[in-house]
PDB file of N, CA and C in Angstrom:
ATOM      1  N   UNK A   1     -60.459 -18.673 -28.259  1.00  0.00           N
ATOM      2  CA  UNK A   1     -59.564 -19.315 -29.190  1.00  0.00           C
ATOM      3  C   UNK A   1     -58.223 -18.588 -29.242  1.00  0.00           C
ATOM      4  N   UNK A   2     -58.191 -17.394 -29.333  1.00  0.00           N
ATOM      5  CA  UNK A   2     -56.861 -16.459 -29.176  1.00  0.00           C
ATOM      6  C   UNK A   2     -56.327 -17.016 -27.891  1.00  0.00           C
ATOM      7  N   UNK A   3     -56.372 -17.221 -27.275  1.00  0.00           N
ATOM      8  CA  UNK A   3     -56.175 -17.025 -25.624  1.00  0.00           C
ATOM      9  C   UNK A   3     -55.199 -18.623 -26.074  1.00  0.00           C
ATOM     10  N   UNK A   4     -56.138 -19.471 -26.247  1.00  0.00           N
ATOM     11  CA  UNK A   4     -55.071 -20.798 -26.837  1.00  0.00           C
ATOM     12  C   UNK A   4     -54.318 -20.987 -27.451  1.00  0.00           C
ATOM     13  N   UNK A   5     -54.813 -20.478 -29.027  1.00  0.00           N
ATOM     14  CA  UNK A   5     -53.623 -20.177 -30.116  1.00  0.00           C
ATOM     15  C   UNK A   5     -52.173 -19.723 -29.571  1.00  0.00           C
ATOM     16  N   UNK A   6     -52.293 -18.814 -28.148  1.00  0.00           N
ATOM     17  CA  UNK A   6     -50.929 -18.271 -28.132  1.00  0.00           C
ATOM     18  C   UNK A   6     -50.467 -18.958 -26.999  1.00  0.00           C
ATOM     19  N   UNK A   7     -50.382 -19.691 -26.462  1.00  0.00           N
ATOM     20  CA  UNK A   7     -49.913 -20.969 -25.564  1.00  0.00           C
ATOM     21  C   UNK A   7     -48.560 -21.851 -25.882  1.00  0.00           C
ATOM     22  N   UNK A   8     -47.788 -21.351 -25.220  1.00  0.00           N
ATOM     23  CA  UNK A   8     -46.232 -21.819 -26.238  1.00  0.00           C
ATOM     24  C   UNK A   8     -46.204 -22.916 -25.900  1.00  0.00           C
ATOM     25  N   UNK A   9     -46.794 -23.732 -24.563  1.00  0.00           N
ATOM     26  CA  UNK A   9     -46.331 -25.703 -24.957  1.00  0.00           C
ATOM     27  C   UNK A   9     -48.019 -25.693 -24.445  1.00  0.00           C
ATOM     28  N   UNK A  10     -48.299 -27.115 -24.566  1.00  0.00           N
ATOM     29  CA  UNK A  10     -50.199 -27.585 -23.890  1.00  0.00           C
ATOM     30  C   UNK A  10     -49.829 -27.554 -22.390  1.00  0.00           C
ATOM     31  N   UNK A  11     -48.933 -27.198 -21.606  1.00  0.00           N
ATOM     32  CA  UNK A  11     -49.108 -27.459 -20.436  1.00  0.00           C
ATOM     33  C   UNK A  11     -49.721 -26.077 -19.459  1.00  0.00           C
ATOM     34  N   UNK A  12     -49.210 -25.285 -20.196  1.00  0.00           N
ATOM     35  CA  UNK A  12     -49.746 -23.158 -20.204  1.00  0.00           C
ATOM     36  C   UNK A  12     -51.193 -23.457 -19.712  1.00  0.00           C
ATOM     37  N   UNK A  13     -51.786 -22.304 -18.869  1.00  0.00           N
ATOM     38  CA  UNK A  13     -53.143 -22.180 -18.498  1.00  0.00           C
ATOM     39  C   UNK A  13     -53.583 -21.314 -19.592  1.00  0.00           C
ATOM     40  N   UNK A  14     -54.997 -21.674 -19.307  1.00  0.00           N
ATOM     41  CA  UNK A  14     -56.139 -20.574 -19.633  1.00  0.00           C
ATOM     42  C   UNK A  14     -57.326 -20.857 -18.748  1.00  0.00           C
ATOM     43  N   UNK A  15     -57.713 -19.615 -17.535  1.00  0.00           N
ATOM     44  CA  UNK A  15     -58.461 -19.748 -16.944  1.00  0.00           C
ATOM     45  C   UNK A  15     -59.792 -18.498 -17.380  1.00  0.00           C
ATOM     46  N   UNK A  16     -61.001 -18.617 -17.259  1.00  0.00           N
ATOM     47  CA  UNK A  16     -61.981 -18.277 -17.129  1.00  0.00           C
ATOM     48  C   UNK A  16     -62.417 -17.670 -16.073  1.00  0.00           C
ATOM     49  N   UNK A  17     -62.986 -16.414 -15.672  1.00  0.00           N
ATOM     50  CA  UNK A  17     -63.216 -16.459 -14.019  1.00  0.00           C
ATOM     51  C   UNK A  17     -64.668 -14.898 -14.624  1.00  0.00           C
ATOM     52  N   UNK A  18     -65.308 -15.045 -13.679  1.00  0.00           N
ATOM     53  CA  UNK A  18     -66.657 -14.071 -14.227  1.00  0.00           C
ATOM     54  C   UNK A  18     -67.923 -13.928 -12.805  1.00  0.00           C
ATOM     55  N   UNK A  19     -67.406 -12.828 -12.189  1.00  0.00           N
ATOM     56  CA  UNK A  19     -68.552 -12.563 -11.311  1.00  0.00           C
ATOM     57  C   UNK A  19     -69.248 -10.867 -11.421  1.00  0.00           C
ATOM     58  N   UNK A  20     -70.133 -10.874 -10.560  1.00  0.00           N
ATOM     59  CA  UNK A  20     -71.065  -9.423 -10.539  1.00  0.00           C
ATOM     60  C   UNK A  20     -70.186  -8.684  -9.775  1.00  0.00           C
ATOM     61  N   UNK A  21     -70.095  -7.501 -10.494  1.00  0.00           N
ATOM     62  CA  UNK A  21     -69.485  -6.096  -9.404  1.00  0.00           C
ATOM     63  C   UNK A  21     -70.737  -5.448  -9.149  1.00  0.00           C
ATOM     64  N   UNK A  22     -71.256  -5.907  -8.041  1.00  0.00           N
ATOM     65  CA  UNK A  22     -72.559  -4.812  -7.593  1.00  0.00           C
ATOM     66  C   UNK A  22     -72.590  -3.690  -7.361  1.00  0.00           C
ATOM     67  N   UNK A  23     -70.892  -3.127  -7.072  1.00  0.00           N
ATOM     68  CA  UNK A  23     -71.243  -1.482  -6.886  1.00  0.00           C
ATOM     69  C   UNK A  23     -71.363  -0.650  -8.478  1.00  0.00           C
ATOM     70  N   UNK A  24     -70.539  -1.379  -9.174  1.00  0.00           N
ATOM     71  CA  UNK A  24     -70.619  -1.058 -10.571  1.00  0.00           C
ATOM     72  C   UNK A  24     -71.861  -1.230 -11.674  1.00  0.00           C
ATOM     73  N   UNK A  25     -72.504  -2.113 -10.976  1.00  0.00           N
ATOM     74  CA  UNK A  25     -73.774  -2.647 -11.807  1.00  0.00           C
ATOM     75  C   UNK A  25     -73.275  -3.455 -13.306  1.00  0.00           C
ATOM     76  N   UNK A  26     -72.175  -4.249 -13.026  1.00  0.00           N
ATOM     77  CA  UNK A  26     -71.386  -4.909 -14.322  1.00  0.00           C
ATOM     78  C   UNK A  26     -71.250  -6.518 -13.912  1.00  0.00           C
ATOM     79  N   UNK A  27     -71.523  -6.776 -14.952  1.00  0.00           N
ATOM     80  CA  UNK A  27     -70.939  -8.513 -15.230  1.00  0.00           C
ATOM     81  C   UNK A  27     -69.502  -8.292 -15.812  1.00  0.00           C
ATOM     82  N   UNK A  28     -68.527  -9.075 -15.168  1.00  0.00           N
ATOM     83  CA  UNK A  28     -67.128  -9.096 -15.766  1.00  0.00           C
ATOM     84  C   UNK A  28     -67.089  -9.911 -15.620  1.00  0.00           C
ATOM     85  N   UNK A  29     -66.450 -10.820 -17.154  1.00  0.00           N
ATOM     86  CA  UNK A  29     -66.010 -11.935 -17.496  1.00  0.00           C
ATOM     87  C   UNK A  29     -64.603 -11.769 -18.173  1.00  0.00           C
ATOM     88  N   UNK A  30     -63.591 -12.446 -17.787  1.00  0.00           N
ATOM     89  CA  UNK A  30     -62.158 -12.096 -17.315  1.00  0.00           C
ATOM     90  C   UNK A  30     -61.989 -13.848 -18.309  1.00  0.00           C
ATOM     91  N   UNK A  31     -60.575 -13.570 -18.950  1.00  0.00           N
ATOM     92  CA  UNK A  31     -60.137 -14.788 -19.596  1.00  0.00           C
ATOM     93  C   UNK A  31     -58.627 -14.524 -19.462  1.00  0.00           C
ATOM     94  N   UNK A  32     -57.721 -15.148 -18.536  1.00  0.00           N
ATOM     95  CA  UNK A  32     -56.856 -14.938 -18.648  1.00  0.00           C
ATOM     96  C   UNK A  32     -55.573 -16.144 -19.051  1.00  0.00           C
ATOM     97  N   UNK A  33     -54.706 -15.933 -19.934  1.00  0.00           N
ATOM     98  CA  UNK A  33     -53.964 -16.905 -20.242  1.00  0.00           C
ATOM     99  C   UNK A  33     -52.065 -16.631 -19.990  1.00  0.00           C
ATOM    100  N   UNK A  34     -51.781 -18.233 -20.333  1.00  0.00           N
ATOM    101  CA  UNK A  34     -50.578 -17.776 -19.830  1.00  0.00           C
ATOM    102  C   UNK A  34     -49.430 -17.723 -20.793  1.00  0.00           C
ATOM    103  N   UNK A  35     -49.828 -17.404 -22.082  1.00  0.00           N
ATOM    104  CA  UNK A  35     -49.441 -17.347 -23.402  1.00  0.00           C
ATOM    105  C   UNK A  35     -48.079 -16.456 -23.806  1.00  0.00           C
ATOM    106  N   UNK A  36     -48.092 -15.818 -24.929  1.00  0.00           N
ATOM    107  CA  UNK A  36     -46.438 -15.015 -25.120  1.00  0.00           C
ATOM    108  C   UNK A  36     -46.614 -13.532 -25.168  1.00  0.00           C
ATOM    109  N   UNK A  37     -48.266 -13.295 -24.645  1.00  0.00           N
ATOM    110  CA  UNK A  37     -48.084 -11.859 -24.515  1.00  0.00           C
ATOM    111  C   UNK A  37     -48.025 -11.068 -25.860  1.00  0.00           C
ATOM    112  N   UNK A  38     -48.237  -9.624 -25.382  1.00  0.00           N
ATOM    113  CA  UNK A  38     -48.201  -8.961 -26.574  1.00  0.00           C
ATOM    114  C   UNK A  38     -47.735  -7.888 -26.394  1.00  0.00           C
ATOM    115  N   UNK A  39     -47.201  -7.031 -26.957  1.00  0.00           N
ATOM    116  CA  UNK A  39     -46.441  -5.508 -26.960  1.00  0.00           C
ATOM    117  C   UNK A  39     -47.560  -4.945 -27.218  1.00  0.00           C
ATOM    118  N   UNK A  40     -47.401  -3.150 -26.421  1.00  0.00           N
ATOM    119  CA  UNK A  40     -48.006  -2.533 -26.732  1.00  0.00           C
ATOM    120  C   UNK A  40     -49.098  -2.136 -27.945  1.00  0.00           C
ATOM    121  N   UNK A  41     -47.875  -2.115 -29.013  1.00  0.00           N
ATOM    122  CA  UNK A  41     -48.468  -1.645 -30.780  1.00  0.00           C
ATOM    123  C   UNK A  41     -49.165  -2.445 -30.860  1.00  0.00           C
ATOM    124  N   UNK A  42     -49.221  -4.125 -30.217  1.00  0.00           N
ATOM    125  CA  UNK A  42     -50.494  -5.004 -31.037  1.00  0.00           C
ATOM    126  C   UNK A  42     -51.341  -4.834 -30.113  1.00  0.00           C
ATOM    127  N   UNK A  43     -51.380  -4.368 -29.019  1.00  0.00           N
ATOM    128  CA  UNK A  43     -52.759  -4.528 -27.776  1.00  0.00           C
ATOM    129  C   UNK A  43     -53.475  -2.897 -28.671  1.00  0.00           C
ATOM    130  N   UNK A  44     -53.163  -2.078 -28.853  1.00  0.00           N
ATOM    131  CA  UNK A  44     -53.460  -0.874 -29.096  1.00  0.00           C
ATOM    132  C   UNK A  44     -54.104  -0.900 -30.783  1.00  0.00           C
ATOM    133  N   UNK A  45     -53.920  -1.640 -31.589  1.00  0.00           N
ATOM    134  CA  UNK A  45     -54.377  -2.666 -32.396  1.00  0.00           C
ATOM    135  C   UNK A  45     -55.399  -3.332 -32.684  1.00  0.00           C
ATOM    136  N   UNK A  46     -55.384  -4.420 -31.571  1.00  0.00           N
ATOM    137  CA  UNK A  46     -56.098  -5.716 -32.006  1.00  0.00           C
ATOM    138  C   UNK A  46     -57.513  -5.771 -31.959  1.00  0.00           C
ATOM    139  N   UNK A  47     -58.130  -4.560 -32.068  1.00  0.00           N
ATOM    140  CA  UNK A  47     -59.874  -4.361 -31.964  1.00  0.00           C
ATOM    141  C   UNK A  47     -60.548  -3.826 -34.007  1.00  0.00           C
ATOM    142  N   UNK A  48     -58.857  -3.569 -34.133  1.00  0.00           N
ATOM    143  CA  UNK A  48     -58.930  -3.269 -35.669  1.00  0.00           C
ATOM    144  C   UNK A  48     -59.612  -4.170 -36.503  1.00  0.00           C
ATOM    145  N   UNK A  49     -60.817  -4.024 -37.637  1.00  0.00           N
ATOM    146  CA  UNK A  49     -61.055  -4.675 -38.610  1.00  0.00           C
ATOM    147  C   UNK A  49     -59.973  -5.145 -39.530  1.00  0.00           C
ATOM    148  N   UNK A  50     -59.974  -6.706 -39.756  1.00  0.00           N
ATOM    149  CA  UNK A  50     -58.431  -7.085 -40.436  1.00  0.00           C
ATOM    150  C   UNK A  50     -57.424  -7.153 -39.920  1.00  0.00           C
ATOM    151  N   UNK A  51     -57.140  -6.369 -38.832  1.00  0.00           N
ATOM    152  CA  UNK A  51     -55.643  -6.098 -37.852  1.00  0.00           C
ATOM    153  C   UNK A  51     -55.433  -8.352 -37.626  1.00  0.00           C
ATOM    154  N   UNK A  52     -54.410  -8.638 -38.084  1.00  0.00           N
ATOM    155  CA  UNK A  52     -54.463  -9.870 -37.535  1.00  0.00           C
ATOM    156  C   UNK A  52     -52.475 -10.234 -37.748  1.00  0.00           C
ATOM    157  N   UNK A  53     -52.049 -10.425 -36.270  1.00  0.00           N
ATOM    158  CA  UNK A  53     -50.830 -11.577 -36.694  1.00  0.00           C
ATOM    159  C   UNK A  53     -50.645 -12.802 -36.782  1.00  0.00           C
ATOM    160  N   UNK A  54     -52.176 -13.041 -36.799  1.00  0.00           N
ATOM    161  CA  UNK A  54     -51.594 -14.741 -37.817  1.00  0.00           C
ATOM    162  C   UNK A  54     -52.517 -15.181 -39.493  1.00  0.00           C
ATOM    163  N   UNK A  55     -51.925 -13.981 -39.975  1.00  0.00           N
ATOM    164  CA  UNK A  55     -52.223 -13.999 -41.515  1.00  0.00           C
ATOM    165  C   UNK A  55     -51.748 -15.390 -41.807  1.00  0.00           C
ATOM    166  N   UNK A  56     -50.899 -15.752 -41.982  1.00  0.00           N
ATOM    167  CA  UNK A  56     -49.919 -17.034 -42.435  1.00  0.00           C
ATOM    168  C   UNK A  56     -50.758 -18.772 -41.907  1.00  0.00           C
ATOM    169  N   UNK A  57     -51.258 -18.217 -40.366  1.00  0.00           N
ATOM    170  CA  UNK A  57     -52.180 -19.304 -40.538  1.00  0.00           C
ATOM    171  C   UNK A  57     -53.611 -19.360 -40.412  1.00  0.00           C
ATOM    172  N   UNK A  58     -54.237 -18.171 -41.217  1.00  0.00           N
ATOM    173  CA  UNK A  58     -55.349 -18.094 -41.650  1.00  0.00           C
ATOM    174  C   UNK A  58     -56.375 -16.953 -41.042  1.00  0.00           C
ATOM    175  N   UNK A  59     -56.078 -16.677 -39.930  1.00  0.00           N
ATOM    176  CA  UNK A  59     -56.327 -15.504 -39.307  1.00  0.00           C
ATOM    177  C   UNK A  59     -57.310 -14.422 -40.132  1.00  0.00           C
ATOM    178  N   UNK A  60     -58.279 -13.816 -40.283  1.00  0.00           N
ATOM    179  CA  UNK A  60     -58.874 -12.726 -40.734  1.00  0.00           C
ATOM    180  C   UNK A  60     -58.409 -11.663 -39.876  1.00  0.00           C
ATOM    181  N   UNK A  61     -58.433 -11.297 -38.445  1.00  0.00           N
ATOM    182  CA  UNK A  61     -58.468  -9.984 -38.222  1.00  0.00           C
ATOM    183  C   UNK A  61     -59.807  -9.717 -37.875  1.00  0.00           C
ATOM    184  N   UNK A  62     -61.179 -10.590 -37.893  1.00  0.00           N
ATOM    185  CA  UNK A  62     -62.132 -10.079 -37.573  1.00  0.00           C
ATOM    186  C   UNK A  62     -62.758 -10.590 -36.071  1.00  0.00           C
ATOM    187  N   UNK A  63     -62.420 -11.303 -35.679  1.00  0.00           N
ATOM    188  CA  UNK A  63     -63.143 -12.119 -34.356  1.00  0.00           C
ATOM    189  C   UNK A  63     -63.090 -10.925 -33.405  1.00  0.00           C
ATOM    190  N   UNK A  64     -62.018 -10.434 -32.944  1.00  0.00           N
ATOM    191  CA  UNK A  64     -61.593  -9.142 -31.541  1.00  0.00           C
ATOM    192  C   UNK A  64     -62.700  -8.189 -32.300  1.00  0.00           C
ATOM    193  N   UNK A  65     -62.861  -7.632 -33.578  1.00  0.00           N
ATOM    194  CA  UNK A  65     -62.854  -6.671 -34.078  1.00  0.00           C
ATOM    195  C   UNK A  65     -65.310  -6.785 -34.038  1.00  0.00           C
ATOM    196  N   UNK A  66     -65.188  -7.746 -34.956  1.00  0.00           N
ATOM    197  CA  UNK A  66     -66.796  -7.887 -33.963  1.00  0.00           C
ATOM    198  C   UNK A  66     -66.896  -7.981 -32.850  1.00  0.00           C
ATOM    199  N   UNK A  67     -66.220  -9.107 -31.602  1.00  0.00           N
ATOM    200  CA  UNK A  67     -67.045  -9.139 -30.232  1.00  0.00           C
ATOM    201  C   UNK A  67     -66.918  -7.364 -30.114  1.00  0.00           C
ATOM    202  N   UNK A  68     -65.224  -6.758 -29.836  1.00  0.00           N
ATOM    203  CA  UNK A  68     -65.739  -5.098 -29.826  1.00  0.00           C
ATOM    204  C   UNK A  68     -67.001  -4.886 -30.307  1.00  0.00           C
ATOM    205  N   UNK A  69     -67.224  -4.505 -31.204  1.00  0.00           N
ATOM    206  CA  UNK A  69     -68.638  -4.002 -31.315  1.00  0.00           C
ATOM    207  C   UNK A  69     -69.537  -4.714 -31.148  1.00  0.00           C
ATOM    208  N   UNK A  70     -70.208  -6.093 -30.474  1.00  0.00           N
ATOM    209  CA  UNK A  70     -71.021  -6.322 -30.071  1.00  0.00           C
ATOM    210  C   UNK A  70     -71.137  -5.709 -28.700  1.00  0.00           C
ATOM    211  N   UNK A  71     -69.865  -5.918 -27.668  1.00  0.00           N
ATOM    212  CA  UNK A  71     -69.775  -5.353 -26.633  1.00  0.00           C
ATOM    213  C   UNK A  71     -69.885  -3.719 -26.638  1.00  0.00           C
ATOM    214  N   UNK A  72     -69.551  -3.161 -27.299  1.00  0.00           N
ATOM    215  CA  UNK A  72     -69.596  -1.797 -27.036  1.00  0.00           C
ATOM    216  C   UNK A  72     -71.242  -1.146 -27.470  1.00  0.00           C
ATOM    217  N   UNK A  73     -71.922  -2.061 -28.269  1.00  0.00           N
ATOM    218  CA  UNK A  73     -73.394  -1.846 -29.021  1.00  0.00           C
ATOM    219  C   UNK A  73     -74.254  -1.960 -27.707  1.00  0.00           C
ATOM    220  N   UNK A  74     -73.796  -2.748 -26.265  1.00  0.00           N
ATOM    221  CA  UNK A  74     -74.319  -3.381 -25.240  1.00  0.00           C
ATOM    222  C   UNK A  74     -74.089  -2.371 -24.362  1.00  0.00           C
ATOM    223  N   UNK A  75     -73.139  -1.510 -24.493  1.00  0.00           N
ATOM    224  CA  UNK A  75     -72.684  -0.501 -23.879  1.00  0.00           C
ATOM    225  C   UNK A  75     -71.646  -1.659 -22.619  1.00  0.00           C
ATOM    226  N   UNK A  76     -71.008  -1.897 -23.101  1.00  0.00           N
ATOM    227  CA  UNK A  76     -69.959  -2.801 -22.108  1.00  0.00           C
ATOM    228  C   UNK A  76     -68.622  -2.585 -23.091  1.00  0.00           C
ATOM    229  N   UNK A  77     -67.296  -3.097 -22.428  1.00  0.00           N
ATOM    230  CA  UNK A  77     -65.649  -2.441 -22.645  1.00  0.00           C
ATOM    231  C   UNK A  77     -65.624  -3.419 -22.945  1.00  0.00           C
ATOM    232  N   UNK A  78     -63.910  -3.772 -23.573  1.00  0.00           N
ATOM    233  CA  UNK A  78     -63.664  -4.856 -23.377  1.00  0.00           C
ATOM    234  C   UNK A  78     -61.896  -4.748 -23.505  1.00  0.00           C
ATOM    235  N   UNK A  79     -61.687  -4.999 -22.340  1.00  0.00           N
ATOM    236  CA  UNK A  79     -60.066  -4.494 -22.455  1.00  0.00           C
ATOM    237  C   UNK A  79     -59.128  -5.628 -22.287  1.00  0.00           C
ATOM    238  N   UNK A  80     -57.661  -5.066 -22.375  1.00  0.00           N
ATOM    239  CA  UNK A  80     -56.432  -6.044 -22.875  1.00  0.00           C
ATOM    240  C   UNK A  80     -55.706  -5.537 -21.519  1.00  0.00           C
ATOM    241  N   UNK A  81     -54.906  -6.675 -21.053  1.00  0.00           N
ATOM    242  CA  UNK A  81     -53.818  -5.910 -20.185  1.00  0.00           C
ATOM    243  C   UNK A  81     -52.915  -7.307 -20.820  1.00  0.00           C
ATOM    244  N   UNK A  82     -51.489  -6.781 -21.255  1.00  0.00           N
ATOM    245  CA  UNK A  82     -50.572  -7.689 -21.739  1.00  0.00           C
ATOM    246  C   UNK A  82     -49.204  -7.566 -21.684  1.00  0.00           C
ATOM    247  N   UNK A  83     -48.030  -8.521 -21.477  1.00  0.00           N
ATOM    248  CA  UNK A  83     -47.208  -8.374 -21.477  1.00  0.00           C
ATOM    249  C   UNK A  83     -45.972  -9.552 -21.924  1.00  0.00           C
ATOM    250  N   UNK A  84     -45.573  -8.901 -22.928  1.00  0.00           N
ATOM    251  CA  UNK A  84     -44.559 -10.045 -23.582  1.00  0.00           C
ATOM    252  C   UNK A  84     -44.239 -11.517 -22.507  1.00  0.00           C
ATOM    253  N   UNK A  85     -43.961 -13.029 -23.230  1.00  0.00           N
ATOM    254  CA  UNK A  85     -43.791 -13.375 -21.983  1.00  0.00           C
ATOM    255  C   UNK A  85     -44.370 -14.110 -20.945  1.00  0.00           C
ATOM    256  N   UNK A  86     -45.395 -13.067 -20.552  1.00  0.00           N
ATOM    257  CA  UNK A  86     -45.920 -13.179 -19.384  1.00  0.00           C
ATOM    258  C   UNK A  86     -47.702 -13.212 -19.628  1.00  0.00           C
ATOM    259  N   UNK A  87     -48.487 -13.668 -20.600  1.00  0.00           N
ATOM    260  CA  UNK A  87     -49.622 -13.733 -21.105  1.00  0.00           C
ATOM    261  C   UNK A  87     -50.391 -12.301 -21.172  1.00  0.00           C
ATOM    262  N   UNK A  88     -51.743 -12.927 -21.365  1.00  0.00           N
ATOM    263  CA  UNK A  88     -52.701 -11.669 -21.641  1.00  0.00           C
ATOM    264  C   UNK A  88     -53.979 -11.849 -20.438  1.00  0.00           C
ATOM    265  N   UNK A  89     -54.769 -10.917 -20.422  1.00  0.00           N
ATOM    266  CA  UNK A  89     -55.875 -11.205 -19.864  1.00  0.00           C
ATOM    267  C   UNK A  89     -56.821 -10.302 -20.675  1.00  0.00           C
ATOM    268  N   UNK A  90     -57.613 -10.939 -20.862  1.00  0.00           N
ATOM    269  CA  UNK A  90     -58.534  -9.808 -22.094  1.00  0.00           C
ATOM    270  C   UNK A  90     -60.124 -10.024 -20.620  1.00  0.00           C
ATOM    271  N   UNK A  91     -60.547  -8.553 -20.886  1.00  0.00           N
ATOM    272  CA  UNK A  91     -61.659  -8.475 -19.617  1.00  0.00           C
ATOM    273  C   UNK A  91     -63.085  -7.878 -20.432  1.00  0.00           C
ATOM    274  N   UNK A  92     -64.009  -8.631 -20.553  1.00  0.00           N
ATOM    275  CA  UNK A  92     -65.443  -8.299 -20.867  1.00  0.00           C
ATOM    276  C   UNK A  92     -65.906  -7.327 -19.634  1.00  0.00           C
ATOM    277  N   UNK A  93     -66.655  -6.219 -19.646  1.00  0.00           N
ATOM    278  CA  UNK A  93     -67.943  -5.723 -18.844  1.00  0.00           C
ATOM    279  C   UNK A  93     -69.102  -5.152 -20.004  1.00  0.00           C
ATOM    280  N   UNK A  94     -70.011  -6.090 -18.820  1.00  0.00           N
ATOM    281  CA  UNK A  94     -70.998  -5.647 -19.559  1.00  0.00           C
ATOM    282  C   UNK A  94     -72.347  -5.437 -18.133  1.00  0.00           C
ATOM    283  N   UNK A  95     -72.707  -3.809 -19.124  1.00  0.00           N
ATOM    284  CA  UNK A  95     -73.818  -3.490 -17.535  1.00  0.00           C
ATOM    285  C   UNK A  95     -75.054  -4.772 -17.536  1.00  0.00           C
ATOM    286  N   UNK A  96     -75.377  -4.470 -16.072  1.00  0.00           N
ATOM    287  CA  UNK A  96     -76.738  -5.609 -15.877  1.00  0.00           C
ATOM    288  C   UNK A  96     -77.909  -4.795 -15.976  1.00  0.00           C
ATOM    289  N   UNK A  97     -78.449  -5.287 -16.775  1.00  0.00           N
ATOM    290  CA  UNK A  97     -80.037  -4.830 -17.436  1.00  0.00           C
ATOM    291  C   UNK A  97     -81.396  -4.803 -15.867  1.00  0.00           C
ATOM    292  N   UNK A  98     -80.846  -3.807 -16.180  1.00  0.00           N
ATOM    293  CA  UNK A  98     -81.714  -3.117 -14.712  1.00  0.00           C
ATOM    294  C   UNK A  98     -83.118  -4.486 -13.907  1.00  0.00           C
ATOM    295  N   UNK A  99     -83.581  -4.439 -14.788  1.00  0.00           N
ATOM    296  CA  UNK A  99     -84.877  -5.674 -14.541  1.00  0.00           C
ATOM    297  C   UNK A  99     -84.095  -7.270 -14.314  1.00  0.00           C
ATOM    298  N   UNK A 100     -83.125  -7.437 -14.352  1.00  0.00           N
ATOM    299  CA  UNK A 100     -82.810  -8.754 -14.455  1.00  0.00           C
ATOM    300  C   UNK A 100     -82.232  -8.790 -12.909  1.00  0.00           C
ATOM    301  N   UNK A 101     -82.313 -10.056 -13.102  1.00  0.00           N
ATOM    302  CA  UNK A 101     -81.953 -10.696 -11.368  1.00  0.00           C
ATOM    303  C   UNK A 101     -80.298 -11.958 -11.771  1.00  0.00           C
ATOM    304  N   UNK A 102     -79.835 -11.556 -10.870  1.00  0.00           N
ATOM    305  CA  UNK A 102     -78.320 -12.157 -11.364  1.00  0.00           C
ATOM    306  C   UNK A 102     -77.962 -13.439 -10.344  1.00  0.00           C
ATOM    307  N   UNK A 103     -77.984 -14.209 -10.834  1.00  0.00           N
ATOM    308  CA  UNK A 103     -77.658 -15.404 -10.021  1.00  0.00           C
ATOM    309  C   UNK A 103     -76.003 -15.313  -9.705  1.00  0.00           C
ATOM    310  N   UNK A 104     -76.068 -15.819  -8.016  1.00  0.00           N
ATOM    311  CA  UNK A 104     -74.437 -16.014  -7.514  1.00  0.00           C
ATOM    312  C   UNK A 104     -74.966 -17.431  -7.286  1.00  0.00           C
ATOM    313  N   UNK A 105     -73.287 -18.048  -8.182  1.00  0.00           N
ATOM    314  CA  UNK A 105     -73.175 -19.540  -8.211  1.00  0.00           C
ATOM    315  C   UNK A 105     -72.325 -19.498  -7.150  1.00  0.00           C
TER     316      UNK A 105
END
């Protein structure tokens, strides 16, 4: 939903993309959009409980701030690379549970 919200006309992407790094033993699921970007101070930020810039249209501050800790409870990251402008890409890893078998689509 973030990834949309910041989409300056409907014509902007948001793509999805998510495969196995087998040397890593990680699922990465990658969301990248082509939105207005963010400065440093808010990427360094936005995992904060409450941290939110869109108070005004209703925003809590909590969505980034749980998946973080669901992801990190999983022992998986979940990082920002952003730049005014020029969109965001926010990147899930999460390790593969040793016993499980991973399907390539």
């Amino acid at each position: 939903m973030n990834s949309l919200q910041a989409l300056p006309v409907r014509n902007c992407a948001v793509s999805l993309s998510a495969f196995h790094d087998e040397n890593k033993g990680q699922v990465v699921v990658q969301v990248k959009d082509e939105g207005a970007g963010m400065p440093r101070e808010i990427i360094a930020r936005i995992t904060e409980p409450f941290f939110t810039t869109k108070a005004d249209s209703g925003g809590t501050g909590l969505g980034l701030s749980i998946s973080y800790a669901i992801i990190k409870d999983h022992s998986g990251s979940l990082e920002f690379e952003s730049e005014p402008g020029k969109g965001t890409i926010a990147t899930v890893k999460l390790p593969v549970y040793e016993g499980a078998e991973v399907a390539v689509i």
